[in-house]
Protein backbone atom coordinates (compact mmCIF):
# COMPACT_ATOMS: atom_id res chain seq x y z
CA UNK A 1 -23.16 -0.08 6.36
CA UNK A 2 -22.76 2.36 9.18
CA UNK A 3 -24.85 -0.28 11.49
CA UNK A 4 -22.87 -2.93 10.38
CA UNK A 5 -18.99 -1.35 11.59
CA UNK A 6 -20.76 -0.23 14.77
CA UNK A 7 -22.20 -3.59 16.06
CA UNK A 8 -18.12 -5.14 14.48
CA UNK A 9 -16.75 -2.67 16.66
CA UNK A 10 -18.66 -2.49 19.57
CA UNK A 11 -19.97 -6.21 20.45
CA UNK A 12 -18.49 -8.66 18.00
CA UNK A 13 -14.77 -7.74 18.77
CA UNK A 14 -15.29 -7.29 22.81
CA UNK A 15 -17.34 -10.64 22.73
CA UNK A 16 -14.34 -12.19 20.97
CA UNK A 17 -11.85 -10.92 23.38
CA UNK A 18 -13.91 -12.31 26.41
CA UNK A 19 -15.20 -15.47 25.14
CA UNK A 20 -10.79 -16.18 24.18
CA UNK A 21 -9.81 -14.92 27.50
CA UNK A 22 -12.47 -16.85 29.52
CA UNK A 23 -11.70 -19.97 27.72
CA UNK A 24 -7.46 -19.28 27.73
CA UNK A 25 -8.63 -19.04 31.61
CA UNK A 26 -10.92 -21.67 31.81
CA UNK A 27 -8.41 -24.25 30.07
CA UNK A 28 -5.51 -23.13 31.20
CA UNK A 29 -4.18 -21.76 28.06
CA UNK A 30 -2.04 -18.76 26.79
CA UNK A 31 -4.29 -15.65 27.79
CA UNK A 32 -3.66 -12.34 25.16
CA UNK A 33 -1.46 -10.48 27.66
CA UNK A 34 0.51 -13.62 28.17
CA UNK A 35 0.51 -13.98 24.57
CA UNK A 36 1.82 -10.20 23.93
CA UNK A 37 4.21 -10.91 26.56
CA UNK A 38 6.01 -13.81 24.99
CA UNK A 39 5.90 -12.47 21.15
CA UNK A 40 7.98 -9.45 23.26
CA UNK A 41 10.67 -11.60 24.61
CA UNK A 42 11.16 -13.48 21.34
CA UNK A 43 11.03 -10.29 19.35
CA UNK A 44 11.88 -6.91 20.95
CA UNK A 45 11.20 -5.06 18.06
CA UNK A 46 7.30 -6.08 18.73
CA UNK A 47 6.05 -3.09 20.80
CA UNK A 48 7.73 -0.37 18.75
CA UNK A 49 6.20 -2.30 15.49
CA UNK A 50 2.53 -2.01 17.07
CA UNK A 51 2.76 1.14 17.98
CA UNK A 52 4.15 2.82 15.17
CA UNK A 53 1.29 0.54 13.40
CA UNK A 54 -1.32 2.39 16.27
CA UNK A 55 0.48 6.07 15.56
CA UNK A 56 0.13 5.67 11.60
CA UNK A 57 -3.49 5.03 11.63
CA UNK A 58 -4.03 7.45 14.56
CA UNK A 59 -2.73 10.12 12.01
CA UNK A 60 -4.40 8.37 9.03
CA UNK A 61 -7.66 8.84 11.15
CA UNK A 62 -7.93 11.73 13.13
CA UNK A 63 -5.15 14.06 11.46
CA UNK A 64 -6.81 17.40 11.14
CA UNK A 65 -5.08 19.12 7.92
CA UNK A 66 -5.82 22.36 6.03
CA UNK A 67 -7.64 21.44 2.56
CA UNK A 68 -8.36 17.88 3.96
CA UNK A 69 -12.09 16.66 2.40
CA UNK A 70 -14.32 16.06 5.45
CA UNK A 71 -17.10 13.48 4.63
């Protein structure tokens, strides 16, 4: 299962991203940034949503606590 996150993480989400953004390019069509960029304008709130959502699993990964099970 380890293999299978690894190559998910690693090539099938950065393949993703470029094969959207070439084709957004390509076409003509909303590119990510662009994308991140509008949602922002319509909804301020946005940025400080994503990153509290980026802060709460940064803790909920990497916290180090005392009594904490490592795997």
């Amino acid at each position: 299962m380890t293999a299978y996150w690894t190559v998910w993480l690693f090539l099938f989400v950065p393949l993703t991203f470029a094969l959207g953004e070439g084709y957004a390019l390509w076409k003509g069509k909303t590119t990510l940034s662009r994308y991140i960029w509008t949602l922002s304008k319509a909804w301020p709130p946005f940025p400080f949503v994503a990153g509290g959502l980026t802060g709460f699993l940064a803790a909920h990964f990497w916290w180090i606590c005392m009594g904490c099970p490592v795997p």
